[in-house]
N, C-alpha and C. Protein backbone atom coordinates (compact mmCIF):
# COMPACT_ATOMS: atom_id res chain seq x y z
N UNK A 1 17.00 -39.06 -7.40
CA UNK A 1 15.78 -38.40 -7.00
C UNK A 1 14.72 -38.60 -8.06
N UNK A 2 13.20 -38.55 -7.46
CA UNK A 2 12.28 -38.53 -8.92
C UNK A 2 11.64 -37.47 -9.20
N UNK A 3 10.85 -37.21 -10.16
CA UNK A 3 10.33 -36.35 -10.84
C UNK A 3 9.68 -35.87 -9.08
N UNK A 4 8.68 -36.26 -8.58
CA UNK A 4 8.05 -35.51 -7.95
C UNK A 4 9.18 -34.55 -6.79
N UNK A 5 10.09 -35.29 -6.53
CA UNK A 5 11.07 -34.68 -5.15
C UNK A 5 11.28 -33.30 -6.17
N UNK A 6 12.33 -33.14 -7.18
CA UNK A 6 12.37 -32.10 -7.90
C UNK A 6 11.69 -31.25 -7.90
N UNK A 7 10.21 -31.58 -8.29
CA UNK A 7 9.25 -30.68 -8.41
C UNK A 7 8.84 -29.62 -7.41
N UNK A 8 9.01 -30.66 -6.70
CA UNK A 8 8.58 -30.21 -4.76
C UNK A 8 9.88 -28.43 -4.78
N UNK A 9 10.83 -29.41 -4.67
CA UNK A 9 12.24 -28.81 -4.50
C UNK A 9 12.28 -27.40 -5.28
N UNK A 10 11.89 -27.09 -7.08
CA UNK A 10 11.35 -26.53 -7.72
C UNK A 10 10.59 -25.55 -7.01
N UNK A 11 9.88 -26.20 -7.30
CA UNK A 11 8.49 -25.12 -6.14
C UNK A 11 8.75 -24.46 -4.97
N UNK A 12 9.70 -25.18 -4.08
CA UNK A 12 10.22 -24.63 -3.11
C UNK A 12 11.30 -23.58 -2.87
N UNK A 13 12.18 -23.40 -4.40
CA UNK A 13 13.37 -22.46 -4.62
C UNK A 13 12.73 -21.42 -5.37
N UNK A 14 11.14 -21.60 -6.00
CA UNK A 14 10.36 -20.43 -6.68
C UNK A 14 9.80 -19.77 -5.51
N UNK A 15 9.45 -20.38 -4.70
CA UNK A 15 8.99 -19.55 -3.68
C UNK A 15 9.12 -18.91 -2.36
N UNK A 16 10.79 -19.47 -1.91
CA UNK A 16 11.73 -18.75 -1.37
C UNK A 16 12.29 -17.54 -2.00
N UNK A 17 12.68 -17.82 -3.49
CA UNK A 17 13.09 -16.83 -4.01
C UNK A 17 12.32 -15.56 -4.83
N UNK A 18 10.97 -15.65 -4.57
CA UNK A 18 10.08 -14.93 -4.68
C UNK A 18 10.11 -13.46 -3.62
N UNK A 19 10.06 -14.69 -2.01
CA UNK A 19 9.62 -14.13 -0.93
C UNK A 19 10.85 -13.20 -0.78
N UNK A 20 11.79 -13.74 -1.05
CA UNK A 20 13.12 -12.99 -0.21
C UNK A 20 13.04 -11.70 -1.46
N UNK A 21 12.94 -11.36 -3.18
CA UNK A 21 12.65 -10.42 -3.47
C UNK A 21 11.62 -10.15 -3.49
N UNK A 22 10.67 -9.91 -2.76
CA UNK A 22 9.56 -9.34 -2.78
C UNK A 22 9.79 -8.36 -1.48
N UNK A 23 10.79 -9.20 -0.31
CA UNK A 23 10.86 -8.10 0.51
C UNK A 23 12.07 -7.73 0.95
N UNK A 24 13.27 -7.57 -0.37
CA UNK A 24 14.09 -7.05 -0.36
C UNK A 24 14.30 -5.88 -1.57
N UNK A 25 13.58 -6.31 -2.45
CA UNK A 25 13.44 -5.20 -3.79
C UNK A 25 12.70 -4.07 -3.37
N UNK A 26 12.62 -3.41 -3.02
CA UNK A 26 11.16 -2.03 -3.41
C UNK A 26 12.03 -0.93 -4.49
N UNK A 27 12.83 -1.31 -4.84
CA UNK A 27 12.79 -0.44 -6.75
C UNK A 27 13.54 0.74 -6.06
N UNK A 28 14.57 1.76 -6.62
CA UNK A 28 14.92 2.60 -5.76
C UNK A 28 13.99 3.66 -6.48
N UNK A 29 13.96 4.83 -5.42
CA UNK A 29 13.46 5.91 -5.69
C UNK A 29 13.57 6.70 -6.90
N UNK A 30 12.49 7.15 -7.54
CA UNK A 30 13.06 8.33 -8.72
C UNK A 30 13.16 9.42 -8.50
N UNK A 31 12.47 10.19 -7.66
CA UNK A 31 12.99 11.23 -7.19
C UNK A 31 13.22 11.58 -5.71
N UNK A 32 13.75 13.00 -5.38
CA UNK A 32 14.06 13.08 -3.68
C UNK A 32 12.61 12.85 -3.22
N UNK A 33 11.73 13.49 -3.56
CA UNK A 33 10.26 13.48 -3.22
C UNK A 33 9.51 11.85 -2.85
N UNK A 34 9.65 11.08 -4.11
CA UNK A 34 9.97 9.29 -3.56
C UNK A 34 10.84 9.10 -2.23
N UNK A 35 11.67 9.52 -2.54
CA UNK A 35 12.50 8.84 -1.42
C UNK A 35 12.03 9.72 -0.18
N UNK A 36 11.88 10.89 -0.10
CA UNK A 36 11.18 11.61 1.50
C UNK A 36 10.15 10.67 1.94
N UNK A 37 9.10 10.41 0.54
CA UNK A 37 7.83 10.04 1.16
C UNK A 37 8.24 8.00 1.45
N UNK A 38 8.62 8.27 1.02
CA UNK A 38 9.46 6.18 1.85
C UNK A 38 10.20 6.10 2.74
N UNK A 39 10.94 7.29 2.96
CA UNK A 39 11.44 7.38 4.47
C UNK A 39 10.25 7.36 5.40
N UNK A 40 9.57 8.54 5.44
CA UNK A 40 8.36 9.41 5.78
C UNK A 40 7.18 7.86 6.47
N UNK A 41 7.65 7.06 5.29
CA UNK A 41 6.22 5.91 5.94
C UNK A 41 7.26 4.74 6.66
N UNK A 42 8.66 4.77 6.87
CA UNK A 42 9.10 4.07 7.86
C UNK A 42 9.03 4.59 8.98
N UNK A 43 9.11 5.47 9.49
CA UNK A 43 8.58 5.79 10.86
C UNK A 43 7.00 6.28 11.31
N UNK A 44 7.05 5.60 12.50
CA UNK A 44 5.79 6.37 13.53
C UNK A 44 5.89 7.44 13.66
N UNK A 45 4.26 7.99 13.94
CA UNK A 45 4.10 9.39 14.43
C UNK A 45 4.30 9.49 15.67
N UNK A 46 4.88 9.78 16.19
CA UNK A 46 4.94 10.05 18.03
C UNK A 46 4.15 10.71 18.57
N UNK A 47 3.09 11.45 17.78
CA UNK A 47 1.84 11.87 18.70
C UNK A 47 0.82 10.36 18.30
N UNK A 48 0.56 10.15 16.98
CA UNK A 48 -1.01 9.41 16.89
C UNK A 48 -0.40 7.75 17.20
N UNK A 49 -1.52 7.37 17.09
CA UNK A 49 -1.66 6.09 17.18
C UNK A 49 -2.11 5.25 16.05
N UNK A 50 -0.96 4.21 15.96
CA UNK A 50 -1.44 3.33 14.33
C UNK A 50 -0.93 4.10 13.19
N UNK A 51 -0.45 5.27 13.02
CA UNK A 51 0.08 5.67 11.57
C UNK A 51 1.42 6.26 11.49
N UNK A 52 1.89 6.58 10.55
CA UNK A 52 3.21 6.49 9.96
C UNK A 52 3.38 8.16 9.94
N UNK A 53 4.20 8.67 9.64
CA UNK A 53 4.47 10.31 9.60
C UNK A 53 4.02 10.38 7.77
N UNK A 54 4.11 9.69 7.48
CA UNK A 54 3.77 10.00 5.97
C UNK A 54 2.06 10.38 6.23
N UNK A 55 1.52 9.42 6.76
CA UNK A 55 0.13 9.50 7.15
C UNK A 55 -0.40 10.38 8.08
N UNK A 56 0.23 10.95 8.75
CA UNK A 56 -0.50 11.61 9.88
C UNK A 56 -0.11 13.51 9.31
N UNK A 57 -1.05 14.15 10.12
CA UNK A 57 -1.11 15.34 9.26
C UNK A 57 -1.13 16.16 10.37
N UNK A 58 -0.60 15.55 11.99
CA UNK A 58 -0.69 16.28 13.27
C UNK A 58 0.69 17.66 12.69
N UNK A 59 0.98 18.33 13.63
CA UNK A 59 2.02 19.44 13.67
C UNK A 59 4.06 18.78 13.42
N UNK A 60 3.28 17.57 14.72
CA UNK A 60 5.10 17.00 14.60
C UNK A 60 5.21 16.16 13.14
N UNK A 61 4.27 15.41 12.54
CA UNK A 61 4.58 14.81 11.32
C UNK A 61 4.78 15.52 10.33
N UNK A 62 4.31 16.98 10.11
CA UNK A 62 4.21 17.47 9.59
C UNK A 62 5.70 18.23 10.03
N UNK A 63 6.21 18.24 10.58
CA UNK A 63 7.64 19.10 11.27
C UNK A 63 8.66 17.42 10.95
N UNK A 64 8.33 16.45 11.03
CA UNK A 64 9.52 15.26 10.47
C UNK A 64 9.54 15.00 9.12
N UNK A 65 8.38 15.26 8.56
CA UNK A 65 8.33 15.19 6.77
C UNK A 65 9.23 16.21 6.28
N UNK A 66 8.99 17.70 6.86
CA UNK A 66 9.40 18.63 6.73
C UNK A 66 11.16 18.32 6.73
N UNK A 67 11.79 18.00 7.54
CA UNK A 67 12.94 17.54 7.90
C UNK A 67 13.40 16.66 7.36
N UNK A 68 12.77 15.91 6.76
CA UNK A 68 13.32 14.25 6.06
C UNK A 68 13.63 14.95 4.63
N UNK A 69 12.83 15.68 4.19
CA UNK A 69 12.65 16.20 2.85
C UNK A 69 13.95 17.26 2.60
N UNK A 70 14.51 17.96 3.75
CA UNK A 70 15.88 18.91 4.05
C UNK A 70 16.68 17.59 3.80
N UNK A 71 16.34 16.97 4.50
CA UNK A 71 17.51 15.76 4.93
C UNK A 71 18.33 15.26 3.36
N UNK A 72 17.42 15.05 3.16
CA UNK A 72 17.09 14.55 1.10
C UNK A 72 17.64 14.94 0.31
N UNK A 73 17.12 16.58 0.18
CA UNK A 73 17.70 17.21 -0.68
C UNK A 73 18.84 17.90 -0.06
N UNK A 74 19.58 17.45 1.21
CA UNK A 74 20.95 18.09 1.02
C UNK A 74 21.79 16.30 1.05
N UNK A 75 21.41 15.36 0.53
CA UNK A 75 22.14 14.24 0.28
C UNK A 75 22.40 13.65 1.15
N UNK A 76 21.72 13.80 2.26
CA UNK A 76 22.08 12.76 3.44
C UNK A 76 21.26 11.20 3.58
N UNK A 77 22.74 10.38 3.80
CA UNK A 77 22.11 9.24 3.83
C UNK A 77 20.78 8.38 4.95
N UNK A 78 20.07 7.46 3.93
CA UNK A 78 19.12 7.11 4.53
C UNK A 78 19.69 6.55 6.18
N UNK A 79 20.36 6.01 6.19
CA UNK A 79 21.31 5.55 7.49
C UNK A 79 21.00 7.12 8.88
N UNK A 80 21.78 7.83 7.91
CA UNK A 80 21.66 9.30 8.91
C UNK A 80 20.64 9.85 9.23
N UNK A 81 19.88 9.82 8.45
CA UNK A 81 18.02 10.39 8.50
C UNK A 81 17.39 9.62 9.99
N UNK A 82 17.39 8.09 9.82
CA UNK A 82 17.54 7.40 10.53
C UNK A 82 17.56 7.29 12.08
N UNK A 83 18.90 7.90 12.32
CA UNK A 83 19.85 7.75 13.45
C UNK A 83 19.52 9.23 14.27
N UNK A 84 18.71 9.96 13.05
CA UNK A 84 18.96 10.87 14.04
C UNK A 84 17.37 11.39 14.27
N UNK A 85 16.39 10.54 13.39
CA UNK A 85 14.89 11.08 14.12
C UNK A 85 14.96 9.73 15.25
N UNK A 86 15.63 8.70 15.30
CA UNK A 86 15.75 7.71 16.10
C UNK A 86 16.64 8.56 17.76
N UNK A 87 17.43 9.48 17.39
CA UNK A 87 17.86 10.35 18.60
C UNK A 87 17.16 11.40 19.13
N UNK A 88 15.93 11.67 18.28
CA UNK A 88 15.34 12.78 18.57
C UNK A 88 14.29 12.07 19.31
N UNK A 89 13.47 11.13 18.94
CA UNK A 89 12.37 10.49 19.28
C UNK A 89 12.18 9.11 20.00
N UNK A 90 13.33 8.41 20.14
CA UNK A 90 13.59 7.52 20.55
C UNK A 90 13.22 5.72 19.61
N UNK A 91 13.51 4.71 20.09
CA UNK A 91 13.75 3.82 19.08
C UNK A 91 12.48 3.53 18.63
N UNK A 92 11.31 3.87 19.39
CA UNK A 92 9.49 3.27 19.34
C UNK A 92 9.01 4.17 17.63
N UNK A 93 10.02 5.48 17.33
CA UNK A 93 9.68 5.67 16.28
C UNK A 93 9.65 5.09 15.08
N UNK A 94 10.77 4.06 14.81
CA UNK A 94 10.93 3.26 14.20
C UNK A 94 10.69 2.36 13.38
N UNK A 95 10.36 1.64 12.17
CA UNK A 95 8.94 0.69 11.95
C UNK A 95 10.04 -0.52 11.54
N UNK A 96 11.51 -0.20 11.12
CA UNK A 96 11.98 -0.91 10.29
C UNK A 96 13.19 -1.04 12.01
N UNK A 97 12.63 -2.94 12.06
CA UNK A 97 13.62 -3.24 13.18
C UNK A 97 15.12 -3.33 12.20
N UNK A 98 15.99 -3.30 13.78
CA UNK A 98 17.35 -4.03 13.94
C UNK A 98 17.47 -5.51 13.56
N UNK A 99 18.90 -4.79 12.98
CA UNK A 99 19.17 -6.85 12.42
C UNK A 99 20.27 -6.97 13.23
N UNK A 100 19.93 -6.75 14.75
CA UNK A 100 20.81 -7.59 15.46
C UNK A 100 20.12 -7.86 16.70
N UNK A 101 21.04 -8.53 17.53
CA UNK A 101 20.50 -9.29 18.83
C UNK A 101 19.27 -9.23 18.86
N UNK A 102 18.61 -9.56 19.98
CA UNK A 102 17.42 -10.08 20.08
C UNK A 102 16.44 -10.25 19.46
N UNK A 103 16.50 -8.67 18.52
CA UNK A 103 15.26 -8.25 17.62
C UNK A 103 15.57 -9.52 16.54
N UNK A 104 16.66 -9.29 16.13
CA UNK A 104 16.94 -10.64 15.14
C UNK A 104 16.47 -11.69 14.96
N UNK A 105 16.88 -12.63 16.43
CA UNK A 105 16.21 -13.38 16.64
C UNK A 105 14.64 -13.08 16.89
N UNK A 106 13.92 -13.04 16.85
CA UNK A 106 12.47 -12.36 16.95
C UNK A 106 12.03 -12.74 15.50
N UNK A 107 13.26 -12.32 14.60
CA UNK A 107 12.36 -12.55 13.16
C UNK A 107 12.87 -13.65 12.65
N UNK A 108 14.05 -14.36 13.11
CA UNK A 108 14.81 -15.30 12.61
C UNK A 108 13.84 -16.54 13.09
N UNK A 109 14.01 -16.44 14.49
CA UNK A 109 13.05 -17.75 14.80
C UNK A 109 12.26 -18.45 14.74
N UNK A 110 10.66 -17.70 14.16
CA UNK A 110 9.59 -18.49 13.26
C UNK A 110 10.08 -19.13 12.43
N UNK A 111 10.83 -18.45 11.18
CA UNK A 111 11.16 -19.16 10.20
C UNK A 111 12.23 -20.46 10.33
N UNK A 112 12.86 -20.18 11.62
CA UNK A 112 13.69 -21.80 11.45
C UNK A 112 12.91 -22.57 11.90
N UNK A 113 11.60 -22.07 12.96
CA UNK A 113 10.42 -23.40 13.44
C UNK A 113 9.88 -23.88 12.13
N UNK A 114 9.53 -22.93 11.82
CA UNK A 114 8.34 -23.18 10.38
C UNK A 114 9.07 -24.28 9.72
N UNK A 115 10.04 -24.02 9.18
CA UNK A 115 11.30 -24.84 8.52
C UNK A 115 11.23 -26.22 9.13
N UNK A 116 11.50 -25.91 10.27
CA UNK A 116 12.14 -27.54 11.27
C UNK A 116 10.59 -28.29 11.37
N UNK A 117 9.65 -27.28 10.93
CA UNK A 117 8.23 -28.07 11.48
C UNK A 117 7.64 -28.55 9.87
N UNK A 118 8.23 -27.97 9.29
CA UNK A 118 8.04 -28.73 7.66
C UNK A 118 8.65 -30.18 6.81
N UNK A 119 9.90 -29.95 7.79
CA UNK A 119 10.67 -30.73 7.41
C UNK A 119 10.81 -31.84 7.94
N UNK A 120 9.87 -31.58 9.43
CA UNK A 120 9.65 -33.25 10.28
C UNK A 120 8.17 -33.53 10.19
N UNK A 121 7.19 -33.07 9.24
CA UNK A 121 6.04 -33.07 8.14
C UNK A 121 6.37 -34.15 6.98
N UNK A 122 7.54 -33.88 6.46
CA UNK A 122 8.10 -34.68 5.44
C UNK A 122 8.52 -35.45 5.67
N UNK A 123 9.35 -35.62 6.56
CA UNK A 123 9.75 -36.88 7.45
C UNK A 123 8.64 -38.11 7.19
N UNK A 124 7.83 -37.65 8.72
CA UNK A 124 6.89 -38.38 9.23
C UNK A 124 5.98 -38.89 8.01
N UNK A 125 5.61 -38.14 6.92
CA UNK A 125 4.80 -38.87 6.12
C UNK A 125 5.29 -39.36 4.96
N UNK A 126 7.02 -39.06 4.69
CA UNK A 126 7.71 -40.05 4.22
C UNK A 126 7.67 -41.58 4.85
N UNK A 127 7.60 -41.49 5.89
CA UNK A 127 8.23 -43.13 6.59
C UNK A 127 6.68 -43.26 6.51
N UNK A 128 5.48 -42.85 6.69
CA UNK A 128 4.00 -43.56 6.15
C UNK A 128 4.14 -44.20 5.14
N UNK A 129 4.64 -43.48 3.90
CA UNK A 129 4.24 -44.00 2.44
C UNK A 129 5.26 -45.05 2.80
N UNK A 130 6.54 -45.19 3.03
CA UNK A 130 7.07 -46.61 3.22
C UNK A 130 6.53 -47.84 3.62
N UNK A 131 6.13 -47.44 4.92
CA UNK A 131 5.43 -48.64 5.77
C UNK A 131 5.05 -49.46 4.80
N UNK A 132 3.77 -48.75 3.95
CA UNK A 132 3.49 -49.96 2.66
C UNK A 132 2.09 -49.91 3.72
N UNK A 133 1.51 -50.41 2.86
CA UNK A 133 -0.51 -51.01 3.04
C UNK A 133 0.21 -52.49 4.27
N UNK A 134 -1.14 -52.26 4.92
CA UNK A 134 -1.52 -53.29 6.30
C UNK A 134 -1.90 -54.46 5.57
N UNK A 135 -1.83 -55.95 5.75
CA UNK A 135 -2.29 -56.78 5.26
C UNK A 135 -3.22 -57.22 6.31
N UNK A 136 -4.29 -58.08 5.79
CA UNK A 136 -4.98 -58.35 6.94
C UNK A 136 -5.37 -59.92 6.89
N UNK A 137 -4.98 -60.45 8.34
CA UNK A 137 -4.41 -61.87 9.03
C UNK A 137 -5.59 -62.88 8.29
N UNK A 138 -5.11 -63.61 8.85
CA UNK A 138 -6.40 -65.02 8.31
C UNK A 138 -7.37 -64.78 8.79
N UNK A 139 -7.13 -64.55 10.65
CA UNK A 139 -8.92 -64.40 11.54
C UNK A 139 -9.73 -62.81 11.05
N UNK A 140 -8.77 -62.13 10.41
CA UNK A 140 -9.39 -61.10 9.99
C UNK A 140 -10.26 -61.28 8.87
N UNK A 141 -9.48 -62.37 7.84
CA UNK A 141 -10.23 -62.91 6.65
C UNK A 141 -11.48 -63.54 6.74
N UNK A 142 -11.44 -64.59 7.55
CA UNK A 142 -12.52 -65.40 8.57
C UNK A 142 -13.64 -64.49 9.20
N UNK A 143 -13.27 -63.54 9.31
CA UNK A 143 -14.34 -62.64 9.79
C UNK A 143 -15.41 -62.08 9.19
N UNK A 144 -14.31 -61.56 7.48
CA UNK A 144 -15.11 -60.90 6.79
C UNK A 144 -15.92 -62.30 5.88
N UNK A 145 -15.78 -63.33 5.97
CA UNK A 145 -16.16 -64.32 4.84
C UNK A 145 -16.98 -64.53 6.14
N UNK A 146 -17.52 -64.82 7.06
CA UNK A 146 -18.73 -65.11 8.05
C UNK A 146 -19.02 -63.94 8.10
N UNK A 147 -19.11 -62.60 7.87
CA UNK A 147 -20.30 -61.85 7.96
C UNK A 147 -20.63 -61.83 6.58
N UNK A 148 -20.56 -62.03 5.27
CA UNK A 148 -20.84 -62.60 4.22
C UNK A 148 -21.67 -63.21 4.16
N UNK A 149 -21.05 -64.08 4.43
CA UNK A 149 -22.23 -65.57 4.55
C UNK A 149 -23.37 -65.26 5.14
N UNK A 150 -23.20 -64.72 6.38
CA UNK A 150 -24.92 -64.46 7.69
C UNK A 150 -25.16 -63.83 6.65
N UNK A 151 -25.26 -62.55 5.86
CA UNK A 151 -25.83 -61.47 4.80
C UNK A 151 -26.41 -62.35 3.99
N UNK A 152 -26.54 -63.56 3.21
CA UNK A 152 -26.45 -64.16 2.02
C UNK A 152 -27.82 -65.12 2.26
């Protein structure tokens, strides 16, 4: 391989491995209060529209904060918190999909296009730089040496 493939390659394992911790890290919580209010902004409000229960300041967000924060401080896992404003409210409360069936695919699938559409990018303008430069024929030569000449 040469310097540039590496580089490429380089660049490409810095910035996979960027992406994947950037949105697999968020640091764990320091206190229950952290962790209520990060539960609190994974779900919807089921009255408003567009905001999170952390954000909304209606009666029911204010009654699921309330509850997440019990939830918390008696040690129940984020899993359970979960499962059960997801039973109370149904799955639309939700912000943080399923990693299975369909939804899966949903998030899986751009990225193997993106992928498959990068990689036949590289392809295709690999086999360009091969081809090599066009030469050009005798009558092509002949052409350019008579419009020369008429100029002269």
């Amino acid at each position: 391989m040469n310097r540039r493939v590496i580089a490429w390659l380089a660049i490409a394992v810095v910035g996979v491995s960027t992406l994947v911790f950037a949105a697999v890290d968020d640091g764990a919580p320091t206190t229950n209060a952290d962790r209520a209010y990060g539960l609190a902004k994974d779900f919807a409000c089921p009255v408003c529209q567009g905001q999170s229960v952390a954000e909304s300041d209606v009666v029911v967000a204010r009654n699921i904060r309330r509850e997440i924060r019990v939830w918390v401080d008696e040690g129940r896992s984020d899993d359970f918190i979960r499962e059960q404003l997801v039973a109370d409210f149904g799955e639309d409360i939700d912000y943080t999909p399923s990693s299975d069936g369909i939804t899966a695919l949903v998030w899986i699938l751009p990225v193997v296009a993106g992928s498959v559409a990068a990689g036949g990018l590289a392809l295709v303008f690999r086999r360009w730089r091969l081809e090599g430069e066009l030469e050009a024929s005798a009558d092509d030569a002949a052409l350019v040496a008579a419009a020369r000449s008429e100029r002269s």
